[in-house]
N, C-alpha and C. Protein backbone atom coordinates (compact mmCIF):
# COMPACT_ATOMS: atom_id res chain seq x y z
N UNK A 1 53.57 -88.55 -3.32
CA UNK A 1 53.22 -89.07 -4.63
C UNK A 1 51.87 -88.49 -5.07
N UNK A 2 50.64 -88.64 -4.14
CA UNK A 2 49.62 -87.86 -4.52
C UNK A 2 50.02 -86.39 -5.14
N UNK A 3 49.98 -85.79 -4.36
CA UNK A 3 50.34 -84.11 -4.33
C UNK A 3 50.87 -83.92 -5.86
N UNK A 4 51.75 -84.17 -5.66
CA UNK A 4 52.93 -84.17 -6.98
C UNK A 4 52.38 -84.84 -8.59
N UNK A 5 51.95 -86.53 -8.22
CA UNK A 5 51.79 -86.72 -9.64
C UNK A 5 50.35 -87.35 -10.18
N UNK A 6 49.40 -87.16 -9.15
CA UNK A 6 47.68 -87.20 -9.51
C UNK A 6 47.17 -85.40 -8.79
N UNK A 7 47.66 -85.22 -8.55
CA UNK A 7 47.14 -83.56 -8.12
C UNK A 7 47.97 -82.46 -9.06
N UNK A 8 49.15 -82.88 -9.68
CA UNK A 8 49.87 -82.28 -10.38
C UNK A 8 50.38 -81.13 -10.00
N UNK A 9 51.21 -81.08 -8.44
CA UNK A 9 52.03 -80.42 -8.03
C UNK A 9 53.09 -80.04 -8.30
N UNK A 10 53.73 -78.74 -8.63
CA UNK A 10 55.33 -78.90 -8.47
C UNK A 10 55.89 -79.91 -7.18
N UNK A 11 57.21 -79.99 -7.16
CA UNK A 11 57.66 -79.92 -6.48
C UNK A 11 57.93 -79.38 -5.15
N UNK A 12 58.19 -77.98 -5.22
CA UNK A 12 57.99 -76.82 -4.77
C UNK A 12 56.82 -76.42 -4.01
N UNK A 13 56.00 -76.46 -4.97
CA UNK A 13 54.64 -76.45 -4.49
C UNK A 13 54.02 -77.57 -3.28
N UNK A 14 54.27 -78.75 -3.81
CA UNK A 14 53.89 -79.81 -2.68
C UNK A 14 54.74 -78.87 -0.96
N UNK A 15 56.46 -78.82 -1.55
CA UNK A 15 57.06 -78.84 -0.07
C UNK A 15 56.19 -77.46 0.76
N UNK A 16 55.96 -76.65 -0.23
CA UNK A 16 55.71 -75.36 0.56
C UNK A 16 54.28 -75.90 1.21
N UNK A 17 53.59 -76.60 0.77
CA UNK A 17 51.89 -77.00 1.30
C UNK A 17 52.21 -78.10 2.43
N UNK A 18 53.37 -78.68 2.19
CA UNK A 18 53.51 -79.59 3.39
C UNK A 18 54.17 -78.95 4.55
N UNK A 19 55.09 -77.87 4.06
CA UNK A 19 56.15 -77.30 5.10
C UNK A 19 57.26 -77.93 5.21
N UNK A 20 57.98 -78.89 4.30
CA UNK A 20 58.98 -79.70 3.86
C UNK A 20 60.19 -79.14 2.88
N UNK A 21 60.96 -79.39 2.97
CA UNK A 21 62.01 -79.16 1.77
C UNK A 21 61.85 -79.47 0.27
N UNK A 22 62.19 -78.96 -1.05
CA UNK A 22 61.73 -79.50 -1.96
C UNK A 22 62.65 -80.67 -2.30
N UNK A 23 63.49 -81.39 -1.82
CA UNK A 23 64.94 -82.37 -1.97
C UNK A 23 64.44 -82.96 -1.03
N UNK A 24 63.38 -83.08 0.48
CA UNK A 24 62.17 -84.00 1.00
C UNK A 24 61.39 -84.92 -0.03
N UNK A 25 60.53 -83.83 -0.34
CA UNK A 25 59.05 -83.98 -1.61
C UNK A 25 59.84 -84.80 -2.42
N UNK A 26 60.69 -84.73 -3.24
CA UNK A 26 61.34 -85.47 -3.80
C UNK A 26 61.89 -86.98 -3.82
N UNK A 27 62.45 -87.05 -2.62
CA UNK A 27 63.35 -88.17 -2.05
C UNK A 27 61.84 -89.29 -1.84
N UNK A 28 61.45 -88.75 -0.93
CA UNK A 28 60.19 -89.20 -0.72
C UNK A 28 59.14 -89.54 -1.68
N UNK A 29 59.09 -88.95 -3.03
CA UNK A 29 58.43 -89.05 -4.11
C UNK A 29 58.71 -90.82 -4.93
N UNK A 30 60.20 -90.22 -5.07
CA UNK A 30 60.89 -91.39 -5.44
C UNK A 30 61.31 -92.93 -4.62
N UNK A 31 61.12 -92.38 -3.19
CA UNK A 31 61.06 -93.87 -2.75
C UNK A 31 59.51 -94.65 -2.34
N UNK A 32 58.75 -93.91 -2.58
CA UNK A 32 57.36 -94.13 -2.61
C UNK A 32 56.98 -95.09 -4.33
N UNK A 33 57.69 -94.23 -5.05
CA UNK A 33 57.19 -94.95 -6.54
C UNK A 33 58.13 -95.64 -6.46
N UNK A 34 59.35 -96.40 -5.64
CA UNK A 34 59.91 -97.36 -5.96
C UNK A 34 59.26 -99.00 -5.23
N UNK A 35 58.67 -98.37 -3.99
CA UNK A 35 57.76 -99.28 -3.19
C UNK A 35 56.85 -99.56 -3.75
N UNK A 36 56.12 -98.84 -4.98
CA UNK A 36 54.48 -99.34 -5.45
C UNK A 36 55.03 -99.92 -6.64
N UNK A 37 56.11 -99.68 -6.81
CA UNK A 37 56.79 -100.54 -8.13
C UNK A 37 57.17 -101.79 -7.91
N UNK A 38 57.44 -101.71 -6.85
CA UNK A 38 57.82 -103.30 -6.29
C UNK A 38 57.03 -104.06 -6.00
N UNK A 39 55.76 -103.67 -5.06
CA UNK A 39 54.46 -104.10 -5.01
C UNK A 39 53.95 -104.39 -6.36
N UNK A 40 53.46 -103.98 -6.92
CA UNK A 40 53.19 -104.49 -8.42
C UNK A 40 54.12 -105.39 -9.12
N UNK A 41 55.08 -105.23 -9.04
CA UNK A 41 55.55 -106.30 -9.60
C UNK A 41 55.65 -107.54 -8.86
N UNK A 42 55.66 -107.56 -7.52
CA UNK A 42 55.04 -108.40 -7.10
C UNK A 42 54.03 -109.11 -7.30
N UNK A 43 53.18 -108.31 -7.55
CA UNK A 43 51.87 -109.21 -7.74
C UNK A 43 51.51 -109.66 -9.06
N UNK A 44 52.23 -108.83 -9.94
CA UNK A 44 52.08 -109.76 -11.42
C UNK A 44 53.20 -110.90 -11.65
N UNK A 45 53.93 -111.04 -10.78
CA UNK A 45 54.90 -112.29 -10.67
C UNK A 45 54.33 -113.76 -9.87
N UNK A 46 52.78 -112.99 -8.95
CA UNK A 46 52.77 -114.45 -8.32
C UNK A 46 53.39 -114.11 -7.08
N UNK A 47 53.80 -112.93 -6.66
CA UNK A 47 54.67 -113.18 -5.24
C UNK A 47 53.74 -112.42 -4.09
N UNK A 48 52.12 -111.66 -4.21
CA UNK A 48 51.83 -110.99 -3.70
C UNK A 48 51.21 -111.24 -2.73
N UNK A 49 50.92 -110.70 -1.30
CA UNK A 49 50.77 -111.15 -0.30
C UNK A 49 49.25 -112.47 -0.45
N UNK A 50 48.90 -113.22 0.02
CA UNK A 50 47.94 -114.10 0.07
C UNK A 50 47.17 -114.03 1.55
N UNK A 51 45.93 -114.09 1.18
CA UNK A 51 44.44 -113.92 2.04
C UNK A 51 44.56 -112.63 2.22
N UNK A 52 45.06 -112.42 3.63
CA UNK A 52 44.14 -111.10 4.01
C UNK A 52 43.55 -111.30 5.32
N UNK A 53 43.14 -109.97 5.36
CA UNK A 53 41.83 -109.68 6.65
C UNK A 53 40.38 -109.87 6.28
């Protein structure tokens, strides 16, 4: 997710810097922004983890 969409990587570009496939970079792209999507919505619902370390 970094690489790709705050560093503004291709695709391509990320896999070749990681040494990964570009259908990796990808898959991985997308299940990463589906986890911080969920997290957030979590937490503007009221459901987000409570206390802490």
């Amino acid at each position: 997710v970094t690489l790709v969409h705050l560093d503004g990587l291709s695709s391509s570009d990320a896999a070749a810097l990681l040494g990964w496939s570009s259908v990796r970079v990808k898959v991985r792209a997308h299940r990463s922004r589906r986890k911080i999507r969920s997290i957030i919505e979590d937490l503007l619902n009221g459901r987000g983890e409570e206390g802490g370390a």
